[in-house]
N, C-alpha and C. Protein backbone atom coordinates (compact mmCIF):
# COMPACT_ATOMS: atom_id res chain seq x y z
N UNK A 1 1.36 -1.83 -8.88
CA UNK A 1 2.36 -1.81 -7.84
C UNK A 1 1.88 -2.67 -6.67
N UNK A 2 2.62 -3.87 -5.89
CA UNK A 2 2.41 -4.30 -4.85
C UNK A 2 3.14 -3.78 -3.97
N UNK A 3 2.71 -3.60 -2.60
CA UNK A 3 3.87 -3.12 -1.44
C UNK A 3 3.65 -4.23 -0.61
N UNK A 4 4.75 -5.32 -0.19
CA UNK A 4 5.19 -5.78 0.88
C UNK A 4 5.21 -5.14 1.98
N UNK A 5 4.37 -5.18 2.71
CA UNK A 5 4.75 -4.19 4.10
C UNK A 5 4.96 -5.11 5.42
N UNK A 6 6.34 -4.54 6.00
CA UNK A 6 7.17 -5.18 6.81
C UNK A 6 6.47 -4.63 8.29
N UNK A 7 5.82 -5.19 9.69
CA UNK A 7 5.45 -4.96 10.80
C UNK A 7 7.00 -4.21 11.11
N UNK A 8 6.96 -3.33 12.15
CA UNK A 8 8.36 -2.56 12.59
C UNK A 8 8.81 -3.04 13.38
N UNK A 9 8.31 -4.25 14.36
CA UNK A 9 8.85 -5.26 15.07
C UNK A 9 9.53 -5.96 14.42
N UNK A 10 9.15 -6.49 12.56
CA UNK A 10 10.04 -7.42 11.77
C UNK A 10 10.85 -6.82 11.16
N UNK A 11 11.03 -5.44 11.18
CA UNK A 11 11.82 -4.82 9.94
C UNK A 11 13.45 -5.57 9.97
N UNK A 12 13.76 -5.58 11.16
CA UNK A 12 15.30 -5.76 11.63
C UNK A 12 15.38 -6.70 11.00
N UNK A 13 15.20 -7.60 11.06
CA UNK A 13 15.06 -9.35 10.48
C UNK A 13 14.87 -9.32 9.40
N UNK A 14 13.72 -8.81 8.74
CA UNK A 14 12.66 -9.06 7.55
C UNK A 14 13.25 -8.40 6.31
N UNK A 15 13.51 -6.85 6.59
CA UNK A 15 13.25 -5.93 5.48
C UNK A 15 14.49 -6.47 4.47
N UNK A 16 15.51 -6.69 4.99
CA UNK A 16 16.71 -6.80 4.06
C UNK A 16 16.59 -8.31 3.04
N UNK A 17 16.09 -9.22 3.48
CA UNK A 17 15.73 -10.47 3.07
C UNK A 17 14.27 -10.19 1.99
N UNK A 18 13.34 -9.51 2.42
CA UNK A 18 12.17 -9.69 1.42
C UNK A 18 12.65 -8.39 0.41
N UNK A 19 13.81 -7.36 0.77
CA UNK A 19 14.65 -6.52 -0.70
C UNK A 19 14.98 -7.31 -1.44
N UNK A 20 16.11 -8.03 -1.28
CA UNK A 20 16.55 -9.09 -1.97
C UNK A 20 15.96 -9.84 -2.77
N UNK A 21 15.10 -10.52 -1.69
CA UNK A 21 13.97 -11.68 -3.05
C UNK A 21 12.80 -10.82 -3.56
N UNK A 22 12.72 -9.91 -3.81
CA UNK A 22 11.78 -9.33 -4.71
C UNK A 22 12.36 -8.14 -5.38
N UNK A 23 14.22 -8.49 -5.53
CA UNK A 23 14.66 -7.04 -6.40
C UNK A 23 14.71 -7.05 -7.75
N UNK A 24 14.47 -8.62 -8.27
CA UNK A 24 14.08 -8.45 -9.58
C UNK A 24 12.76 -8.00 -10.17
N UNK A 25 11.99 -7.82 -8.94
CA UNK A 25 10.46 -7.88 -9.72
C UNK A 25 10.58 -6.12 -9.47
N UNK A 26 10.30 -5.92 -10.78
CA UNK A 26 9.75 -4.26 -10.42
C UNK A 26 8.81 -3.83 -10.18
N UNK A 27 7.19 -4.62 -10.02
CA UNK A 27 6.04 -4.23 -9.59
C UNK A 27 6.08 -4.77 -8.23
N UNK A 28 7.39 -4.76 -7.18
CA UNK A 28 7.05 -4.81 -5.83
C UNK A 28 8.05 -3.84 -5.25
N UNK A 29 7.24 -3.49 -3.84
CA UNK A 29 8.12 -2.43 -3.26
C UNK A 29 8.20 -2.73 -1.71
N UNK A 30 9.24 -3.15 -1.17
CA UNK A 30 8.85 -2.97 0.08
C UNK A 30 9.25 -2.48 1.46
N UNK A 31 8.21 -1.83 2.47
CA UNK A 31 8.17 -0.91 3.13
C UNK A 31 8.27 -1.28 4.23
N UNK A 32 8.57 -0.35 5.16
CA UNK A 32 8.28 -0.97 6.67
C UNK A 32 6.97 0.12 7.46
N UNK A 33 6.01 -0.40 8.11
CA UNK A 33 4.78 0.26 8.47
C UNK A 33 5.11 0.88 9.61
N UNK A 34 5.31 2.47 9.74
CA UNK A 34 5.81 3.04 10.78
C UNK A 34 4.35 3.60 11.96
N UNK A 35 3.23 2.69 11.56
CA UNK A 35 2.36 3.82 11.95
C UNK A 35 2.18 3.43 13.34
N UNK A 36 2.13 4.34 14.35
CA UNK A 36 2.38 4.23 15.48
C UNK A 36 0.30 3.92 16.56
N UNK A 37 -0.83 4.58 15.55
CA UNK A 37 -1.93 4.18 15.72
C UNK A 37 -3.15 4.42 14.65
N UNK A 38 -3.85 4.16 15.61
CA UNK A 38 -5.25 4.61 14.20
C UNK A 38 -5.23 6.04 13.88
N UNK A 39 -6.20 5.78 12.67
CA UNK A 39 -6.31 7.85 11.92
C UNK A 39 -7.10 8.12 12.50
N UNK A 40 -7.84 6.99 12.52
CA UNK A 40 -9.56 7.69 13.06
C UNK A 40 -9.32 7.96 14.20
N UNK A 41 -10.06 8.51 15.01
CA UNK A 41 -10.18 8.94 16.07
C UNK A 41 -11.05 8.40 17.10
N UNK A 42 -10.89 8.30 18.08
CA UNK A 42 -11.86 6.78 18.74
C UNK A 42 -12.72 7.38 19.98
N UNK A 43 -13.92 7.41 20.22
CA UNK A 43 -14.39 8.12 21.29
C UNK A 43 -15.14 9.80 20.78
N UNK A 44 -15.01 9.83 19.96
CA UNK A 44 -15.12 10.98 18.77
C UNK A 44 -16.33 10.95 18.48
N UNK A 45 -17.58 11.71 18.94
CA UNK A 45 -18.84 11.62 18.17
C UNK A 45 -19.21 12.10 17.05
N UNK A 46 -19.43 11.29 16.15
CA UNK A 46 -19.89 11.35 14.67
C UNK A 46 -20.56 12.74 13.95
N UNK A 47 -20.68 13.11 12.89
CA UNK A 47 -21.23 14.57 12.98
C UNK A 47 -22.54 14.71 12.84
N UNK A 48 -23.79 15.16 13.00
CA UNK A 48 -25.33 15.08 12.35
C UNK A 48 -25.46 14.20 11.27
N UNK A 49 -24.83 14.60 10.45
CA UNK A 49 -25.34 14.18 8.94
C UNK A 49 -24.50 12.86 8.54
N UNK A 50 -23.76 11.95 9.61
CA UNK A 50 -23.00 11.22 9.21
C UNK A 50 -23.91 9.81 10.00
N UNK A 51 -24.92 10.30 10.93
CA UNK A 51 -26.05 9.33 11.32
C UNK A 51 -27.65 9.34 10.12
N UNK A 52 -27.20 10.20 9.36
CA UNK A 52 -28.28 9.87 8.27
C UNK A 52 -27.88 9.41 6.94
N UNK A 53 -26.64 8.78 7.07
CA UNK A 53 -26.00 8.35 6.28
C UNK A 53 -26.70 7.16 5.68
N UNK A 54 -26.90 7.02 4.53
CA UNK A 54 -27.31 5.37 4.29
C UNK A 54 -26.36 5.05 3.18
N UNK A 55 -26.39 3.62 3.30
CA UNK A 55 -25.42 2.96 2.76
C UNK A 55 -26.53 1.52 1.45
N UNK A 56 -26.76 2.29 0.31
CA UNK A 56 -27.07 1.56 -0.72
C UNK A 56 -26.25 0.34 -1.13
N UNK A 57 -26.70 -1.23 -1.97
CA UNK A 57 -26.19 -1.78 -2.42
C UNK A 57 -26.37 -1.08 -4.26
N UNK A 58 -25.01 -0.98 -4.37
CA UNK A 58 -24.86 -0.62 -6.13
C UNK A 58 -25.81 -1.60 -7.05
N UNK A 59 -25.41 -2.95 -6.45
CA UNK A 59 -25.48 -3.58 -7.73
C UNK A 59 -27.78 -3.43 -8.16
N UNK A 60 -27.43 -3.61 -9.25
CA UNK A 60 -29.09 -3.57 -9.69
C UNK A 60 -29.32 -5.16 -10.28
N UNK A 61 -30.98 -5.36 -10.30
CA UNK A 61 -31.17 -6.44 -10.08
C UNK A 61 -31.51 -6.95 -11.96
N UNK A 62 -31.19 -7.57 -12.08
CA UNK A 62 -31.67 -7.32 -13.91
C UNK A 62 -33.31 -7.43 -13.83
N UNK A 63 -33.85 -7.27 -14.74
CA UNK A 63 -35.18 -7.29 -15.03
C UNK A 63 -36.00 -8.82 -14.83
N UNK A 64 -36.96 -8.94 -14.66
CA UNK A 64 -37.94 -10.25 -14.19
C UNK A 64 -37.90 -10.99 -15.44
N UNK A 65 -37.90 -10.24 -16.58
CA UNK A 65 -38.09 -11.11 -17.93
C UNK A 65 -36.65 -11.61 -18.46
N UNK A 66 -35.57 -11.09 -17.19
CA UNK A 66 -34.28 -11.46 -17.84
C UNK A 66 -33.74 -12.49 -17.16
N UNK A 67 -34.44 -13.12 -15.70
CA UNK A 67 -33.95 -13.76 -14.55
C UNK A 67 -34.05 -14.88 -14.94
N UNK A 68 -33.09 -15.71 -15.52
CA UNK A 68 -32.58 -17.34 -15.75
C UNK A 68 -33.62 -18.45 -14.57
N UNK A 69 -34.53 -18.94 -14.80
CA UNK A 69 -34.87 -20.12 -14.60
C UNK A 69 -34.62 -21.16 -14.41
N UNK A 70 -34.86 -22.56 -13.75
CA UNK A 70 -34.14 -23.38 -13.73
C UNK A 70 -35.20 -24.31 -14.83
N UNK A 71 -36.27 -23.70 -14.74
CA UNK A 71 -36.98 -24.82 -15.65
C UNK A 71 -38.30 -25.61 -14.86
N UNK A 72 -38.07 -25.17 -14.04
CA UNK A 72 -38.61 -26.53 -13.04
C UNK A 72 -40.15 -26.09 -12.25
């Protein structure tokens, strides 16, 4: 599913024109973004355990005997 999402300043203009050209496609849908601000909360101090948070990279490194060379 793609969603087109229309700013609510453009809806007036926008929404009826990008229905139209995308009413044949059925993997699009589109919306108008009513959200009035952020979720998060701003000014909000974090909880204990959200400053001992660490943030790993997933990926793993392949093995030394597997690492492509250039030769050189």
């Amino acid at each position: 599913m793609i969603y087109c999402v229309v700013p609510e300043a453009l809806a007036v203009e926008l929404y009826d024109k990008l229905t139209a050209y995308y009413a044949d496609d059925p993997n699009v849908t589109v919306i108008v973004d009513r959200r009035k601000g952020e979720r998060r909360a701003r000014g909000v101090e974090p909880p204990p355990e959200a400053e001992q948070r660490q943030v790993r990279d997933r990926r793993q490194r392949p093995p030394a005997d597997r690492v492509p060379h250039d030769g050189a």
